[in-house]
C-alpha atoms as a PDB file:
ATOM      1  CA  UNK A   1     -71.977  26.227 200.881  1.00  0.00           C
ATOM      2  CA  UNK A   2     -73.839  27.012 204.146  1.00  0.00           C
ATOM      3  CA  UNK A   3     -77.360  27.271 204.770  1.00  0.00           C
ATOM      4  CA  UNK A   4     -76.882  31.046 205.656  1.00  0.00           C
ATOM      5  CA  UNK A   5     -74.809  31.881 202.428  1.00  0.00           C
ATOM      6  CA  UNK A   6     -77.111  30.165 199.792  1.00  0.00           C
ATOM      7  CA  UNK A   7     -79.651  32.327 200.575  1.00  0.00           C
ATOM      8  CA  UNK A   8     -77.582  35.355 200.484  1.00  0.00           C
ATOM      9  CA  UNK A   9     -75.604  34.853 197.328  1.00  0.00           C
ATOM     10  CA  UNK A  10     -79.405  33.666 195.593  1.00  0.00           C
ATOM     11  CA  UNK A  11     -80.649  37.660 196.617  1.00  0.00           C
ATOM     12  CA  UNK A  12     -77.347  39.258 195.450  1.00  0.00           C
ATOM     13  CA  UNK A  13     -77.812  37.717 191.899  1.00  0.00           C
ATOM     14  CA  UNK A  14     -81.167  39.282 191.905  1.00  0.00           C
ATOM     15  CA  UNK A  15     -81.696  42.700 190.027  1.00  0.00           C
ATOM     16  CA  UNK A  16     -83.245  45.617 191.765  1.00  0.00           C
ATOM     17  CA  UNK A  17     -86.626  44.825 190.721  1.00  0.00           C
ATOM     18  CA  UNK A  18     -86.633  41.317 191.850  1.00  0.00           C
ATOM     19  CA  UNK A  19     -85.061  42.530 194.888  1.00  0.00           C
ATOM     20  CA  UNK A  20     -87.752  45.310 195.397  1.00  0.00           C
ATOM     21  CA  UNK A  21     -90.367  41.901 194.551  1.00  0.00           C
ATOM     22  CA  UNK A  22     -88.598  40.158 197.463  1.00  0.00           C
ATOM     23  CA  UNK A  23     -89.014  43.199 200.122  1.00  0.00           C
ATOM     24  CA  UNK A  24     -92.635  43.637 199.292  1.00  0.00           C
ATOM     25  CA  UNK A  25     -92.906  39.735 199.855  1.00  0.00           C
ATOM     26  CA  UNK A  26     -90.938  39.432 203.171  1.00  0.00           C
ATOM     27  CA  UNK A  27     -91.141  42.714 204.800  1.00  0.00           C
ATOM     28  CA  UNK A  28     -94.706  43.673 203.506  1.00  0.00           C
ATOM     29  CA  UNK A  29     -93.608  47.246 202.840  1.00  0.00           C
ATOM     30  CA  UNK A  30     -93.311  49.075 199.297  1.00  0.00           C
ATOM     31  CA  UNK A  31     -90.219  50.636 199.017  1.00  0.00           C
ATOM     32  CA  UNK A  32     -87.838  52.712 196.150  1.00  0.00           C
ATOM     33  CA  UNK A  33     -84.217  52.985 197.643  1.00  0.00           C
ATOM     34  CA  UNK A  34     -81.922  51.394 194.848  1.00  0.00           C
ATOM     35  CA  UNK A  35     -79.343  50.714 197.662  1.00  0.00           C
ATOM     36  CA  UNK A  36     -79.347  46.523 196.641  1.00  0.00           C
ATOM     37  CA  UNK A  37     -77.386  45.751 200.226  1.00  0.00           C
ATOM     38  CA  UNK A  38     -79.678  47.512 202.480  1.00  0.00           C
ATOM     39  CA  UNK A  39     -82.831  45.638 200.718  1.00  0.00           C
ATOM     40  CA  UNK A  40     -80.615  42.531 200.800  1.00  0.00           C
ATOM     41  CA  UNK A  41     -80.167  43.393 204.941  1.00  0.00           C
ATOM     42  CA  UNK A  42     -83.665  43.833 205.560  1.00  0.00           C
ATOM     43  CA  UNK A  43     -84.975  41.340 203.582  1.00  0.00           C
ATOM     44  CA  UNK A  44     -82.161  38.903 205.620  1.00  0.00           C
ATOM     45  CA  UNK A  45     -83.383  40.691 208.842  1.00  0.00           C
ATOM     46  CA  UNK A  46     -87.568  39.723 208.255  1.00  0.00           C
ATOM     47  CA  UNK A  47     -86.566  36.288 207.460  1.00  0.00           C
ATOM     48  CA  UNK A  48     -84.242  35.740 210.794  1.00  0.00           C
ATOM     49  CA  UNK A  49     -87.289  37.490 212.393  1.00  0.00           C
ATOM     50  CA  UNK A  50     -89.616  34.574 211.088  1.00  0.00           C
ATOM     51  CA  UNK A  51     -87.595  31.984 211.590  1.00  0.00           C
ATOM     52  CA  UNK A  52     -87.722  33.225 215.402  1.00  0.00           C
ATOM     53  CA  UNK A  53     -90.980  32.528 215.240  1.00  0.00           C
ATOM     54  CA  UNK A  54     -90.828  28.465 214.275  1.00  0.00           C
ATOM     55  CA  UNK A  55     -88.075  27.714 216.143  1.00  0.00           C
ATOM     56  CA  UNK A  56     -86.427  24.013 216.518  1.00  0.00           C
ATOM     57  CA  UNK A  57     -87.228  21.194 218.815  1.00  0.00           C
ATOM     58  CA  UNK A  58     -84.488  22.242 220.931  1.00  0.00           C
ATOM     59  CA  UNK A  59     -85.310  26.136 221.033  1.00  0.00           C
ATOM     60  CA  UNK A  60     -88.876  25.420 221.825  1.00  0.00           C
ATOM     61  CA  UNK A  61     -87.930  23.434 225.089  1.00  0.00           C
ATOM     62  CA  UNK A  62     -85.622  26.296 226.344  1.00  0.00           C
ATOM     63  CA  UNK A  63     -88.321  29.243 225.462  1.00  0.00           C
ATOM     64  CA  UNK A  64     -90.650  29.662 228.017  1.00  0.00           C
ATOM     65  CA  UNK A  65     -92.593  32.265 226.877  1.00  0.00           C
ATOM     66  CA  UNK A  66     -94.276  29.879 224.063  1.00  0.00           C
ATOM     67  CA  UNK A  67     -96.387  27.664 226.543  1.00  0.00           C
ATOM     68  CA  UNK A  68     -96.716  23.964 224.841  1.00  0.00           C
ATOM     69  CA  UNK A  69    -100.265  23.062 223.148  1.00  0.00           C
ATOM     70  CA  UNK A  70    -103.025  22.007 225.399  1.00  0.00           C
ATOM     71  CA  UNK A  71    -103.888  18.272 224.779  1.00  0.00           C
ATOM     72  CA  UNK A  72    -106.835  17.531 222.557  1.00  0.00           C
ATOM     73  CA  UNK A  73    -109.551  16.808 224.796  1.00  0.00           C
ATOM     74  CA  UNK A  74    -111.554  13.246 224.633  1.00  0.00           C
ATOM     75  CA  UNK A  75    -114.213  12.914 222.451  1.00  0.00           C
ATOM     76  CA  UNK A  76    -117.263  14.974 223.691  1.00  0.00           C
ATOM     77  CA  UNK A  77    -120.967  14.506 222.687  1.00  0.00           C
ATOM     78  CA  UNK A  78    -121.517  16.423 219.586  1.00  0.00           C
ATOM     79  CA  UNK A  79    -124.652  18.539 221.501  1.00  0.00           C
ATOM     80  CA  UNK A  80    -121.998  19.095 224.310  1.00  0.00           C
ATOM     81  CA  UNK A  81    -118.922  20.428 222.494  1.00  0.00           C
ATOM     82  CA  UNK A  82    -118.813  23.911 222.126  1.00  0.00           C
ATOM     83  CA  UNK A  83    -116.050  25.868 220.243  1.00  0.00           C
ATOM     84  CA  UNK A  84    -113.204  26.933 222.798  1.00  0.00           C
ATOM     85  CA  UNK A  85    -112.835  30.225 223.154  1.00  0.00           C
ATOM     86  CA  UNK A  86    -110.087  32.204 221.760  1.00  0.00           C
ATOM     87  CA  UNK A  87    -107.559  34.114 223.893  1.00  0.00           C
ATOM     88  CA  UNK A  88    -104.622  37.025 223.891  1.00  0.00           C
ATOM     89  CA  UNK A  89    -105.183  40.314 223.136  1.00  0.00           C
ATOM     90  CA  UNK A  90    -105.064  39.937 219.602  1.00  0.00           C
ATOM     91  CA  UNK A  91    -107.937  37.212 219.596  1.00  0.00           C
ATOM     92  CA  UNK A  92    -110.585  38.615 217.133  1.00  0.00           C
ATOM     93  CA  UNK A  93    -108.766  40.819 215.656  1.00  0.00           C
ATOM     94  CA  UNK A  94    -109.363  40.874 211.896  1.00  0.00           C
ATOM     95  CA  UNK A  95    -106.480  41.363 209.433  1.00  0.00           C
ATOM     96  CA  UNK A  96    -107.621  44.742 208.523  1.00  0.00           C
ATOM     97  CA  UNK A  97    -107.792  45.516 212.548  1.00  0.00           C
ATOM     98  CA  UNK A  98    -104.426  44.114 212.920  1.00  0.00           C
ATOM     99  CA  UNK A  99    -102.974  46.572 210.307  1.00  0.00           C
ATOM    100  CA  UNK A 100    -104.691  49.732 211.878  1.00  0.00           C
ATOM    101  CA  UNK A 101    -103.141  48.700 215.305  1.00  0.00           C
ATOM    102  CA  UNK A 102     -99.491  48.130 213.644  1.00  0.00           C
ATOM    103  CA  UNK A 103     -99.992  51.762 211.705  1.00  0.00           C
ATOM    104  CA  UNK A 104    -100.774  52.885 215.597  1.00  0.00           C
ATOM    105  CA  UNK A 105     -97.843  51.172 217.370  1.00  0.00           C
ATOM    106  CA  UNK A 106     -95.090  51.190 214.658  1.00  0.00           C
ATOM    107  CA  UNK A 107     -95.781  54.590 213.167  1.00  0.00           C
ATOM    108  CA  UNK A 108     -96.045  53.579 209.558  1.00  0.00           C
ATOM    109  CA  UNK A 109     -98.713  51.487 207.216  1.00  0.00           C
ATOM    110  CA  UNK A 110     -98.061  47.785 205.914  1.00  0.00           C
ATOM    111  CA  UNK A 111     -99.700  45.841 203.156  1.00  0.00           C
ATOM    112  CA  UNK A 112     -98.349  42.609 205.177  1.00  0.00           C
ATOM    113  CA  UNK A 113    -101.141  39.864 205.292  1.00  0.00           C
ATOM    114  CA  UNK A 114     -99.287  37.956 207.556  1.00  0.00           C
ATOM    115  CA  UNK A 115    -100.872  37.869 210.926  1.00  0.00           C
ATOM    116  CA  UNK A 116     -97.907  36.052 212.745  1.00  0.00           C
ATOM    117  CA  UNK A 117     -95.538  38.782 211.679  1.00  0.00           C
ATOM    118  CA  UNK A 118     -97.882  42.263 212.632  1.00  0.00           C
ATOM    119  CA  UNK A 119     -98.287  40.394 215.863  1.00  0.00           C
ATOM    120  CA  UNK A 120     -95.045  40.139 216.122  1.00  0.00           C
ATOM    121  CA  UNK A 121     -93.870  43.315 214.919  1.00  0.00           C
ATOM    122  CA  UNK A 122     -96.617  44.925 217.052  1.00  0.00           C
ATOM    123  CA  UNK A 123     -95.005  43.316 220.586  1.00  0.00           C
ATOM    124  CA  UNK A 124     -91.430  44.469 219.749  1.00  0.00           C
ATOM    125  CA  UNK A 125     -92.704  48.059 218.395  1.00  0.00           C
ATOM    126  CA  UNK A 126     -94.389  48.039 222.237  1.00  0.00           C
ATOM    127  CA  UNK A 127     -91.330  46.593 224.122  1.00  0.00           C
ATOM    128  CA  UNK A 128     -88.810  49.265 222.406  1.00  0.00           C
ATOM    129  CA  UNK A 129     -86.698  46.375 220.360  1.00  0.00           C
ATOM    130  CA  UNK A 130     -87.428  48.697 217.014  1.00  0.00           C
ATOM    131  CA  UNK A 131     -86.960  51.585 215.136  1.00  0.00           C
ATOM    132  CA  UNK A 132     -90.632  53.011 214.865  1.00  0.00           C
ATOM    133  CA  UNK A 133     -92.218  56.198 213.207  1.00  0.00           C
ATOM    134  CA  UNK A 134     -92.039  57.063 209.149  1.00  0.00           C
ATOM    135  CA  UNK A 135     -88.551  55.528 207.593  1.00  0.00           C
ATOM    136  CA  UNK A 136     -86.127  59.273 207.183  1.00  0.00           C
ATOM    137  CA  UNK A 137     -85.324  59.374 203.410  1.00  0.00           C
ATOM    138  CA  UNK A 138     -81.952  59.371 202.557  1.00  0.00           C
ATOM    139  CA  UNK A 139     -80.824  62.720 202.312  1.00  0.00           C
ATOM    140  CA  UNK A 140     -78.652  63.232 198.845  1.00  0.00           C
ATOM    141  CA  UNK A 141     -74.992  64.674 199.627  1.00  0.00           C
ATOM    142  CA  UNK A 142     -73.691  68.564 198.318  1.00  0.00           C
ATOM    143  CA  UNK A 143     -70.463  67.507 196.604  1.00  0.00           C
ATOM    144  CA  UNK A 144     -67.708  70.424 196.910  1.00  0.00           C
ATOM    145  CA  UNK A 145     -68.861  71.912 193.146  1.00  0.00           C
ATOM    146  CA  UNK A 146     -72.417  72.640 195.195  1.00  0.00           C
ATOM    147  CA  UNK A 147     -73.941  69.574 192.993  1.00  0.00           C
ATOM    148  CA  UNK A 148     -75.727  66.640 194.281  1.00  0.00           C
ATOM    149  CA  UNK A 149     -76.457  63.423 192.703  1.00  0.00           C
ATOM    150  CA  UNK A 150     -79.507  61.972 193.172  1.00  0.00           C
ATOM    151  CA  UNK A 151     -80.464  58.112 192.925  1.00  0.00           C
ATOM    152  CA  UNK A 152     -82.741  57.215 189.751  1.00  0.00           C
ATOM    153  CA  UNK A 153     -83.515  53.307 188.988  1.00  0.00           C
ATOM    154  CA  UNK A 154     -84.641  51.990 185.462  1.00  0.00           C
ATOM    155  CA  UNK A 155     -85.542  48.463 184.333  1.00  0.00           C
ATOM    156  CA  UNK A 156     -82.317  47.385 182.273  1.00  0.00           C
ATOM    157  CA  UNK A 157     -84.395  47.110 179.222  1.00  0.00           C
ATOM    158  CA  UNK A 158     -85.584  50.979 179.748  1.00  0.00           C
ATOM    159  CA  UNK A 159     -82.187  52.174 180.136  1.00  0.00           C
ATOM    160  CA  UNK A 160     -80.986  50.858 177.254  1.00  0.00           C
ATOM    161  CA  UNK A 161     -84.120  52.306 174.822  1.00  0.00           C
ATOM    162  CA  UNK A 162     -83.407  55.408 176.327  1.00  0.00           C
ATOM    163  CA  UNK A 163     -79.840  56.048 175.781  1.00  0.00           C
ATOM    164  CA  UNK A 164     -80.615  54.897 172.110  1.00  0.00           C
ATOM    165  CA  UNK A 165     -82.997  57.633 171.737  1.00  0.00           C
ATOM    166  CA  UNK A 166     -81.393  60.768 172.838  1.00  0.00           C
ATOM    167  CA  UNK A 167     -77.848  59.274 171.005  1.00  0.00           C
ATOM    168  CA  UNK A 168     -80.142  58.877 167.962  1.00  0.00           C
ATOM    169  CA  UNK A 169     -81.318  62.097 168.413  1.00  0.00           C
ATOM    170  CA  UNK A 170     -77.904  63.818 168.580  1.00  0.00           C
ATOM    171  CA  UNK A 171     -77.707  64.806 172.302  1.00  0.00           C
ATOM    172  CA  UNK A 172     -74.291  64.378 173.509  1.00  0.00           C
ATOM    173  CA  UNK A 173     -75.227  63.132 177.334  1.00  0.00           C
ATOM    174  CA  UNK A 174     -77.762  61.163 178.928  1.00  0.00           C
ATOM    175  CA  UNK A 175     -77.758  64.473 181.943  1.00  0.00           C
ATOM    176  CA  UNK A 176     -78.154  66.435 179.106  1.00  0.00           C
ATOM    177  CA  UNK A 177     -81.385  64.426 178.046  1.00  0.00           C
ATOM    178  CA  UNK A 178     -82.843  65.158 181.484  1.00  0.00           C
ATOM    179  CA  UNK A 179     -81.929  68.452 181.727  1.00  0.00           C
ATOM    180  CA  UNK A 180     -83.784  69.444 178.785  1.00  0.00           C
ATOM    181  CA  UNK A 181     -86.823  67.074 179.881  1.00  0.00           C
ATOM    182  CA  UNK A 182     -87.184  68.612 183.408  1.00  0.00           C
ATOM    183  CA  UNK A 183     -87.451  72.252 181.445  1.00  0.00           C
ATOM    184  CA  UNK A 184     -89.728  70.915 179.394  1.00  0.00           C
ATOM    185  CA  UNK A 185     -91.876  69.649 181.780  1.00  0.00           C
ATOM    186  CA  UNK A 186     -91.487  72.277 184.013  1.00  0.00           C
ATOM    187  CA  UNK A 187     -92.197  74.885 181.493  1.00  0.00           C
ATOM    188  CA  UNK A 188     -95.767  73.275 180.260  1.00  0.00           C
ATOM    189  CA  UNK A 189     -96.603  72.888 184.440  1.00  0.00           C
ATOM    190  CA  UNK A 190     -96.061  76.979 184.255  1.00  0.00           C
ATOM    191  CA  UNK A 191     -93.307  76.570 186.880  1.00  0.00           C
ATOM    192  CA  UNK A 192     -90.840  78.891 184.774  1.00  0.00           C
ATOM    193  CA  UNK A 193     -88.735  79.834 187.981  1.00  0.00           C
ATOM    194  CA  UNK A 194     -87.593  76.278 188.351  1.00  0.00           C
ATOM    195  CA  UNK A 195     -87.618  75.640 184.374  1.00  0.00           C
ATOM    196  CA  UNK A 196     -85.053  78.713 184.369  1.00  0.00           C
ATOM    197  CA  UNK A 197     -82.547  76.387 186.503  1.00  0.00           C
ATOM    198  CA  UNK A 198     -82.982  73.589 183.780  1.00  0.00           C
ATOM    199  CA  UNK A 199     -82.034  75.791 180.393  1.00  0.00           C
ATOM    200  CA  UNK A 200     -80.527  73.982 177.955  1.00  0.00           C
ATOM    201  CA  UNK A 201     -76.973  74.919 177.353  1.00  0.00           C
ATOM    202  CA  UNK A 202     -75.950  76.516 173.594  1.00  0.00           C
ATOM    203  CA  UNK A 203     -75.165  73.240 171.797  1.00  0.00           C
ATOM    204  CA  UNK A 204     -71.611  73.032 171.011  1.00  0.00           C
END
């Protein structure tokens, strides 16, 4: 097995929780899409990006824009050694600074702590290389019946207690179930124009 498939098959055994565990890790961003291969592809996507960043012996000779380490001056007098100053635009900049200024650039907030990869992010926000501004939520489709389904995630363990309750309790559907939730709720919130859409059917 290859170095690039290990990886892969490792985050398609995971669960959608581990997998959301592994985006907020990686990319440094919250998210509740329960599409597994797009969190798989972006999760893939932040590590390549990384991995950029250290590349090999052999990448680091043919990249110019990563200058090579200044040699480690002699030994120095300790009353004449002074700290050397810090340079690049980013020099200073505290982590809390660094997230304001990626919130600026790429249009959305991060809870990343990793300074290497808001720099990073930051430069290819500024040089056009990615998508920036609020990520567009996924618009559910009208089937031909004038329906739509919409995505909802549960821990396995959730599910399962669920659909035991509202089969103990005689319901004939798990939709059902919600329906007559949503009214519920929506009925006790004083929202009886949208409870009205919810009604419970005459049970058969």
């Amino acid at each position: 097995m290859s170095r690039t498939t290990a990886p892969k098959k490792k985050l398609e055994s995971m669960n959608l929780t581990e997998l959301r565990a592994r985006y907020r890790e990686v990319v440094g961003e919250e998210t509740r899409t329960p599409n597994k291969k797009y969190l798989i592809r972006r999760i893939e996507e932040s590590l390549a990006a990384k991995k950029q960043r250290t590349p090999s012996r052999r990448a680091k000779a043919a990249a110019p824009s990563t200058p090579p380490a200044p040699a480690a001056p002699a030994a120095m007098p300790a009353a004449a050694t002074q700290p050397a100053p810090r340079r690049g635009r980013f020099a200073g900049m505290s982590l809390e600074e660094l997230q304001a200024k990626y919130r600026e650039v790429v249009g959305r907030p991060t809870g990343s702590s990793d300074v290497s990869y808001l720099k990073w992010k930051i430069r290819e926000a500024e040089a056009g290389r990615i998508n920036v501004g609020p990520r567009p939520e996924r618009e559910a489709k009208v089937r031909e019946d004038g329906k739509r389904v919409i995505p909802l995630s549960f821990d396995d363990e959730a599910l399962k207690a669920l659909d035991k309750a509202w089969r103990d309790a005689g319901l004939p559907s798990r939709t059902r179930f919600f329906m007559r939730a949503v009214h519920r709720e929506l009925t006790a919130m004083g929202a009886t124009q949208a409870a009205a859409h919810f009604a419970p059917k005459t049970e058969e």
